[in-house]
N, C-alpha and C. Protein backbone atom coordinates (compact mmCIF):
# COMPACT_ATOMS: atom_id res chain seq x y z
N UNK A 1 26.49 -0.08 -1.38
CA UNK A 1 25.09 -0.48 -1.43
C UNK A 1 25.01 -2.01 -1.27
N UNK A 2 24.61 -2.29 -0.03
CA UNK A 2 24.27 -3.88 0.37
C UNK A 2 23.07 -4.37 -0.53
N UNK A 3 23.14 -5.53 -0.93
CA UNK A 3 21.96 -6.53 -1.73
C UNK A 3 21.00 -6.41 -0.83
N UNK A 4 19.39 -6.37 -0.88
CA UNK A 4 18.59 -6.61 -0.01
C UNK A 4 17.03 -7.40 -0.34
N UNK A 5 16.51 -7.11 -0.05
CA UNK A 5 15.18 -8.35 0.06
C UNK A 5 14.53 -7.61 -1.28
N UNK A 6 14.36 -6.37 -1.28
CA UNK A 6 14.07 -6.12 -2.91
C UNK A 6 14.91 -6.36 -4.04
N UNK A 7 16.29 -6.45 -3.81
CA UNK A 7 16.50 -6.91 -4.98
C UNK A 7 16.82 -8.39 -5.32
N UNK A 8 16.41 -8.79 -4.20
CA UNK A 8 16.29 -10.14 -4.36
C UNK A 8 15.04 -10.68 -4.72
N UNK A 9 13.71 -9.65 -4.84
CA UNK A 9 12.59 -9.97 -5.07
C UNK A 9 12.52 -9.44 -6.57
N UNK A 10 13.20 -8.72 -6.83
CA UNK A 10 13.27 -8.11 -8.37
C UNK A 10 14.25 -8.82 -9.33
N UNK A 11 14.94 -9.59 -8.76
CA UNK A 11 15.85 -10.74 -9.69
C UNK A 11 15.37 -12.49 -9.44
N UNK A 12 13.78 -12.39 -8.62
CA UNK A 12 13.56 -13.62 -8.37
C UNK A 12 12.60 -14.22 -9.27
N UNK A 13 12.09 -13.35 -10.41
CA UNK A 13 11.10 -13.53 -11.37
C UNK A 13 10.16 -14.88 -10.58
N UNK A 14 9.55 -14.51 -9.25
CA UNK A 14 8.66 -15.12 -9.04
C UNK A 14 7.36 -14.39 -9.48
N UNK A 15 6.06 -14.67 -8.98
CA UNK A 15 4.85 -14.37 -9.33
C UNK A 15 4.40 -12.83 -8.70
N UNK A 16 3.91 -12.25 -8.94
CA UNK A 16 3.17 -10.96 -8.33
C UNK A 16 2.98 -11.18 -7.24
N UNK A 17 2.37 -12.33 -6.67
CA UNK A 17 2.08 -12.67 -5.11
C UNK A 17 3.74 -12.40 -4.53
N UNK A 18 4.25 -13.00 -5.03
CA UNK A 18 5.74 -13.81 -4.39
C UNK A 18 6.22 -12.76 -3.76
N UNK A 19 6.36 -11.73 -4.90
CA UNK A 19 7.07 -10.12 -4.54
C UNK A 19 6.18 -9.60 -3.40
N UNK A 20 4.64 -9.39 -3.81
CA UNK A 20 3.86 -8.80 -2.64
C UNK A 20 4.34 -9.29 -1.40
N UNK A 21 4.62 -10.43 -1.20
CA UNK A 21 4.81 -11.06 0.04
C UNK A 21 6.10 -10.77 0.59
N UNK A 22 7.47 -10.48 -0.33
CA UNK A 22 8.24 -10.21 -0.41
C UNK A 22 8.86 -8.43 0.31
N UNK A 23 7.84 -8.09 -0.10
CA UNK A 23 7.79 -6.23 0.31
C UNK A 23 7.35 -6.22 1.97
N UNK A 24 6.84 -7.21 2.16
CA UNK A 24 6.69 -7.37 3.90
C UNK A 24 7.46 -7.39 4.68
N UNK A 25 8.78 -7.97 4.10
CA UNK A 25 10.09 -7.87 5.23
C UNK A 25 10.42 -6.56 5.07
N UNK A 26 9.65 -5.29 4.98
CA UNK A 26 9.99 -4.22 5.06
C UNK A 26 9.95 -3.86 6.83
N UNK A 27 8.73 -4.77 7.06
CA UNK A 27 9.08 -4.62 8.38
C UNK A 27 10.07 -4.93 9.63
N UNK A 28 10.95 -6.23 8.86
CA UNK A 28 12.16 -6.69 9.56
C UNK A 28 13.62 -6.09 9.26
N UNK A 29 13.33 -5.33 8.21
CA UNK A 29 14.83 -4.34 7.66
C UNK A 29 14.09 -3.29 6.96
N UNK A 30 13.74 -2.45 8.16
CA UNK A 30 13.67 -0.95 8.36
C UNK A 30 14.35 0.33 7.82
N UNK A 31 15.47 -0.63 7.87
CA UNK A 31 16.39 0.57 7.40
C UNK A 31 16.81 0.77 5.56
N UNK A 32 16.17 -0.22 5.05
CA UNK A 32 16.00 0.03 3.86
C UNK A 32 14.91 0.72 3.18
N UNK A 33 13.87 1.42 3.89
CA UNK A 33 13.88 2.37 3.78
C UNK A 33 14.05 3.10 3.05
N UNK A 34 15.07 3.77 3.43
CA UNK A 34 16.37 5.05 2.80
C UNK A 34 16.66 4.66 1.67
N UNK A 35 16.42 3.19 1.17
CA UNK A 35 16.85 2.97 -0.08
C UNK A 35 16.32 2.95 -1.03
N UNK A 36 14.88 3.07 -0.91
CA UNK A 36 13.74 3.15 -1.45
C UNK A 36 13.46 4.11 -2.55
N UNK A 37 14.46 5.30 -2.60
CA UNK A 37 14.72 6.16 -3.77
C UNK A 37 15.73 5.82 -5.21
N UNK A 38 16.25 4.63 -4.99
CA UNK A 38 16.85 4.16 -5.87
C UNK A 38 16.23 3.13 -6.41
N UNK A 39 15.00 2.89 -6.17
CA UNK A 39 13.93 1.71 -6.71
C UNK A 39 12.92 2.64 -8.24
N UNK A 40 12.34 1.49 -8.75
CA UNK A 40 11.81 2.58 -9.93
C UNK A 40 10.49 2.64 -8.45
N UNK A 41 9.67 3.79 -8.88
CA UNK A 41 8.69 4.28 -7.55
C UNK A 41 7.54 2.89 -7.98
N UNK A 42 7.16 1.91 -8.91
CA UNK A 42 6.16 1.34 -8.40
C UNK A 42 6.66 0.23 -6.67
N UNK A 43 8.06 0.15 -7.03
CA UNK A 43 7.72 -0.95 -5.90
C UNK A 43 7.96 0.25 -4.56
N UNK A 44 8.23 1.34 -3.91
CA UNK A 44 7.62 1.90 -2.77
C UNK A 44 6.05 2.40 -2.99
N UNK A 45 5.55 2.43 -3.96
CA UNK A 45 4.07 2.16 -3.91
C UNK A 45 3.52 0.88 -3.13
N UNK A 46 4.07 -0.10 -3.71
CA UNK A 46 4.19 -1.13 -2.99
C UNK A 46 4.12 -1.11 -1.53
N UNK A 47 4.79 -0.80 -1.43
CA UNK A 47 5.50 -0.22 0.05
C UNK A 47 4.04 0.00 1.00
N UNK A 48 4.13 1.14 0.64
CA UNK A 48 3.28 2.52 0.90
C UNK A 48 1.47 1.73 1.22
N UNK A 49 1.57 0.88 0.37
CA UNK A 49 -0.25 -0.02 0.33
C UNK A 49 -0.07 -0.66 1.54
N UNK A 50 1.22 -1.47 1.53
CA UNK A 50 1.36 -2.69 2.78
C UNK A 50 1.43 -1.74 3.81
N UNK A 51 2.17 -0.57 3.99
CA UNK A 51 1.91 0.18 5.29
C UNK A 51 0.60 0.82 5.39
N UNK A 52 -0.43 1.18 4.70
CA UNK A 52 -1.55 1.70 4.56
C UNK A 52 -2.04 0.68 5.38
N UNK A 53 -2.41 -0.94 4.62
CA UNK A 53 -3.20 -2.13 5.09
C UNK A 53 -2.72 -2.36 6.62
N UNK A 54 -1.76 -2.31 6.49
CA UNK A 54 -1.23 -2.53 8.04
C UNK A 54 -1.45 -1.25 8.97
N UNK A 55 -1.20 -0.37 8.52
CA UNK A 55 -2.11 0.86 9.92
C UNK A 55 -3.51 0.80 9.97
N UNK A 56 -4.00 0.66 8.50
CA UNK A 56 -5.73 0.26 8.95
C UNK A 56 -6.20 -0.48 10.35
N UNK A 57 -5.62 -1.87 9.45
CA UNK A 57 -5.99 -2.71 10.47
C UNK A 57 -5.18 -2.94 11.39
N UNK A 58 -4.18 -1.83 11.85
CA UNK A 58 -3.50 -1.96 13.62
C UNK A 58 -4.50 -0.88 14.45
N UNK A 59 -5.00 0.27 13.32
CA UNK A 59 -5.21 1.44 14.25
C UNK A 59 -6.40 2.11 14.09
N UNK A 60 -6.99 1.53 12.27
CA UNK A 60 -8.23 2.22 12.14
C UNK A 60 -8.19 3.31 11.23
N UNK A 61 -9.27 3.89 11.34
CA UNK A 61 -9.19 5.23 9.82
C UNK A 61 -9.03 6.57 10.91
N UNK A 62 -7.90 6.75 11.38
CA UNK A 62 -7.71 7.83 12.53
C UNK A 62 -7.13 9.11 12.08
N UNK A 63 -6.65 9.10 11.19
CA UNK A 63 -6.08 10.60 10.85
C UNK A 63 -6.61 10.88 9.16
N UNK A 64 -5.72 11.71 8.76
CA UNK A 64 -5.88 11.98 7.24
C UNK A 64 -5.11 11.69 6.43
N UNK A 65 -4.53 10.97 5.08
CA UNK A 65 -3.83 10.25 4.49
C UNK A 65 -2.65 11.25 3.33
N UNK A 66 -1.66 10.94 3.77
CA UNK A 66 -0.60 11.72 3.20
C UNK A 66 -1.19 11.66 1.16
N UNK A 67 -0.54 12.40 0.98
CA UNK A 67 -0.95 12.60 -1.02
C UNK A 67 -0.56 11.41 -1.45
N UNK A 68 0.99 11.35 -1.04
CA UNK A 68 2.01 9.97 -1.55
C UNK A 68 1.22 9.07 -1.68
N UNK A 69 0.43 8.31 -0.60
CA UNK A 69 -0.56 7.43 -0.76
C UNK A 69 -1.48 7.43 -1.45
N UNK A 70 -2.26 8.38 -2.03
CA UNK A 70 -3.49 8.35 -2.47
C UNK A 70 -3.02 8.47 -3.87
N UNK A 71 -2.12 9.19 -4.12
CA UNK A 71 -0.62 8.56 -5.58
C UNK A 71 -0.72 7.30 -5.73
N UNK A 72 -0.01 6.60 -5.01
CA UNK A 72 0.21 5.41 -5.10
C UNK A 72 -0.80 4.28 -5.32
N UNK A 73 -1.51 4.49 -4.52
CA UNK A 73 -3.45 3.82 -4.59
C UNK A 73 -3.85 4.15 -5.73
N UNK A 74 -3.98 5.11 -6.34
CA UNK A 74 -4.63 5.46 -7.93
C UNK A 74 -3.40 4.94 -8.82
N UNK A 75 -2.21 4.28 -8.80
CA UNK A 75 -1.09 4.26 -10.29
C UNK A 75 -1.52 2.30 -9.80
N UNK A 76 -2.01 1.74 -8.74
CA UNK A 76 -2.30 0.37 -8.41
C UNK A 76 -3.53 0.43 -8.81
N UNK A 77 -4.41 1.39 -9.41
CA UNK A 77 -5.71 1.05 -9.71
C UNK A 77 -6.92 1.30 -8.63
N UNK A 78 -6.56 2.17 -7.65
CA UNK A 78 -7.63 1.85 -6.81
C UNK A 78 -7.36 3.64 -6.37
N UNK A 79 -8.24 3.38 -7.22
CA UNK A 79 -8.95 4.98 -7.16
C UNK A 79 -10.01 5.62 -6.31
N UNK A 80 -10.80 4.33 -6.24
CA UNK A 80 -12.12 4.47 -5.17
C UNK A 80 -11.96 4.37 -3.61
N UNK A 81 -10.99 4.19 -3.53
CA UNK A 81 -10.20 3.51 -2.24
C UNK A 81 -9.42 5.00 -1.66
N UNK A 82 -8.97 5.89 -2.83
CA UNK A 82 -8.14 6.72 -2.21
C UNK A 82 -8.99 7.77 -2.21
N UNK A 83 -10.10 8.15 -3.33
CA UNK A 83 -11.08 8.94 -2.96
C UNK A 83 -11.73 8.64 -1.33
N UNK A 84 -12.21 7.93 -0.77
CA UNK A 84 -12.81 7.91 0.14
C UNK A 84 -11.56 8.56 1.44
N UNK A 85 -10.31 7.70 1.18
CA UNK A 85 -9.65 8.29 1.98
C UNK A 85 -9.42 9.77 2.15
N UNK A 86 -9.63 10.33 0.85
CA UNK A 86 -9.51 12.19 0.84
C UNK A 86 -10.72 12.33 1.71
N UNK A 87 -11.70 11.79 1.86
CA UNK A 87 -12.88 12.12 2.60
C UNK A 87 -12.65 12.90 4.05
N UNK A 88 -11.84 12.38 4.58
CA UNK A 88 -10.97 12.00 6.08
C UNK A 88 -10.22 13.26 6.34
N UNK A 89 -10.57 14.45 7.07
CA UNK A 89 -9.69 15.18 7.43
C UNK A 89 -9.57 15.42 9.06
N UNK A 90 -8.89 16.35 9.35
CA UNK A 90 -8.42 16.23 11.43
C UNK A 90 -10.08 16.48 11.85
N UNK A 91 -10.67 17.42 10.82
CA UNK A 91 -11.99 17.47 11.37
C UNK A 91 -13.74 16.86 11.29
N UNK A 92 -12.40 15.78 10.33
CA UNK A 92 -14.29 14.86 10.22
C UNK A 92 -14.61 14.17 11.16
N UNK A 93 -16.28 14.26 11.34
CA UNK A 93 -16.91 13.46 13.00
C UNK A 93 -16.37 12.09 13.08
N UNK A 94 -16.60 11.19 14.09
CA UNK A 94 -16.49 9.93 14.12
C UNK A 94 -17.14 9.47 13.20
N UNK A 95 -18.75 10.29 13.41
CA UNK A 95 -19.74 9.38 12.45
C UNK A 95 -19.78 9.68 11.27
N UNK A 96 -18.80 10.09 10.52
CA UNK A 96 -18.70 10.23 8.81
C UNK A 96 -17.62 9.70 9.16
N UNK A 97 -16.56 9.50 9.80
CA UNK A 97 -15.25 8.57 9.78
C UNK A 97 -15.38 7.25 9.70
N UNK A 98 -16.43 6.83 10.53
CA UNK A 98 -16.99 5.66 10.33
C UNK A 98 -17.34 5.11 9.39
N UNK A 99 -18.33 6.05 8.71
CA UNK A 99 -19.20 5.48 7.62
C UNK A 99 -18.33 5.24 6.26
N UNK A 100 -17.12 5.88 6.49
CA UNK A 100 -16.15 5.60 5.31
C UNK A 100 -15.33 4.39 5.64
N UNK A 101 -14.80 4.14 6.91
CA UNK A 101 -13.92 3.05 7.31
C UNK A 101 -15.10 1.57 6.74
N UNK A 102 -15.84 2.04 7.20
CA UNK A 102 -17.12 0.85 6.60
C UNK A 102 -17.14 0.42 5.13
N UNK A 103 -16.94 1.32 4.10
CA UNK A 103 -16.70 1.44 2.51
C UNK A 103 -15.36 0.87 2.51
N UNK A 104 -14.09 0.95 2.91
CA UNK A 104 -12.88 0.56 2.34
C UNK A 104 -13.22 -0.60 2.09
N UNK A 105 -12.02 -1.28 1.55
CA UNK A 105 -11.95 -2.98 1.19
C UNK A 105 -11.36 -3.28 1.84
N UNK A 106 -11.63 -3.12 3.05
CA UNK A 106 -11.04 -3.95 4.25
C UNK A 106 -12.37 -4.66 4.48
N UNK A 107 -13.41 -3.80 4.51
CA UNK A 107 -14.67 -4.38 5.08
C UNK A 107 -15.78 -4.67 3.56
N UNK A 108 -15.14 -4.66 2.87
CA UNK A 108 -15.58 -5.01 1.61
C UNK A 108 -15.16 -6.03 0.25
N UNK A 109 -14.82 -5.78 -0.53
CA UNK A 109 -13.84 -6.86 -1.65
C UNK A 109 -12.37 -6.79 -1.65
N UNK A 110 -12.30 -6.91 -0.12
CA UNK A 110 -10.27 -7.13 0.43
C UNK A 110 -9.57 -7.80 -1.07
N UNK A 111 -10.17 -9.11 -1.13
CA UNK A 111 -9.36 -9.80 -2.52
C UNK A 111 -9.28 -8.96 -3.64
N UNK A 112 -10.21 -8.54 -4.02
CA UNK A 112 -10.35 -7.58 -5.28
C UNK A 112 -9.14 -6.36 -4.95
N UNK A 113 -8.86 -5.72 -3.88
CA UNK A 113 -8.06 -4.34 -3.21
C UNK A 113 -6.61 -5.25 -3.70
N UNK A 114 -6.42 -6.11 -3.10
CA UNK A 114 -4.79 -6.95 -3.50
C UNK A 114 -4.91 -7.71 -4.50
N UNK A 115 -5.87 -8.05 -5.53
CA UNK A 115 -5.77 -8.17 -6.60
C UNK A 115 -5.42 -7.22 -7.60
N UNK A 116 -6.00 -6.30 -7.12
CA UNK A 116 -5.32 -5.07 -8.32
C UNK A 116 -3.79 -4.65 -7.59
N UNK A 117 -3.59 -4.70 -6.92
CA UNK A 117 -2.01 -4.53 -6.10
C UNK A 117 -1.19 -5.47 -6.66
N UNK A 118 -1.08 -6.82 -6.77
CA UNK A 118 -0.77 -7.55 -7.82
C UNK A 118 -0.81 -7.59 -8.99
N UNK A 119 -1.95 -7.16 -9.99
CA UNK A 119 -2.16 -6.61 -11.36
C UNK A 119 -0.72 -5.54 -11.53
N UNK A 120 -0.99 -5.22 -10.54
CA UNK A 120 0.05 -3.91 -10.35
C UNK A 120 1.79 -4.33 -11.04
N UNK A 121 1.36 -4.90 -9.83
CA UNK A 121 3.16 -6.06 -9.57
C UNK A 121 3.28 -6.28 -11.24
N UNK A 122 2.20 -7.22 -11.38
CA UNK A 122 2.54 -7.94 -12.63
C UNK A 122 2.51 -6.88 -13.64
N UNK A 123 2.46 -5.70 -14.23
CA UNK A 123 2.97 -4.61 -14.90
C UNK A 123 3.97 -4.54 -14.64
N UNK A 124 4.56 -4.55 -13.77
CA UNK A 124 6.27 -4.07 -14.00
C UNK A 124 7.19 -5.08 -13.71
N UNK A 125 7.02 -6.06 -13.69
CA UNK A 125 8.06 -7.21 -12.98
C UNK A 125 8.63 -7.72 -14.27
């Protein structure tokens, strides 16, 4: 088992931000991943938000949202966030897809959405 950017973010007793920011090079070492089951599960919650935020805003509210996520969104506090996402199935119109992509906190209190994602952090760090 190679050292990697999480556990270098979990022995860096920086700030809640530090780590959040930290869980981003998930995108430059991919392959850790796989390793992600030997973590306690808040930090692939972690995970799981930054890939949420990041398909939002690459692709939009286009499909329907795995459970794992809407798990993970409610143990970070954001309950209202994952309700709407249950909204979302293969067969909802554009125009109720819409009207929910409109409600997230992407298009609403973004700071408040990664403030409690951090609240988060700062529980278990």
């Amino acid at each position: 088992m190679q050292h990697n950017f999480i556990d270098e973010a979990l022995q860096g007793h920086g700030s809640a931000d530090d780590f959040l920011q930290a869980m981003a090079e998930i995108y430059a070492f991919p392959e850790v991943r796989e390793e992600l089951p030997r973590y306690p599960l808040w930090v692939s919650d972690v995970i799981a938000v930054i890939d949420y935020d990041t398909q939002l805003q690459m692709e939009g509210l286009d499909r329907d949202y795995d459970p794992s996520l809407l798990d993970a969104l409610r143990r970070c506090g954001l309950s209202e966030e994952a309700a709407l996402l249950e909204e979302i199935t293969p067969d909802t119109p554009d125009d109720a897809r819409e009207a929910v992509y409109r409600q997230l906190a992407l298009h609403n209190d973004y700071d408040a959405f990664w403030d409690a994602v951090r609240s988060y952090i700062d529980r278990h760090l």
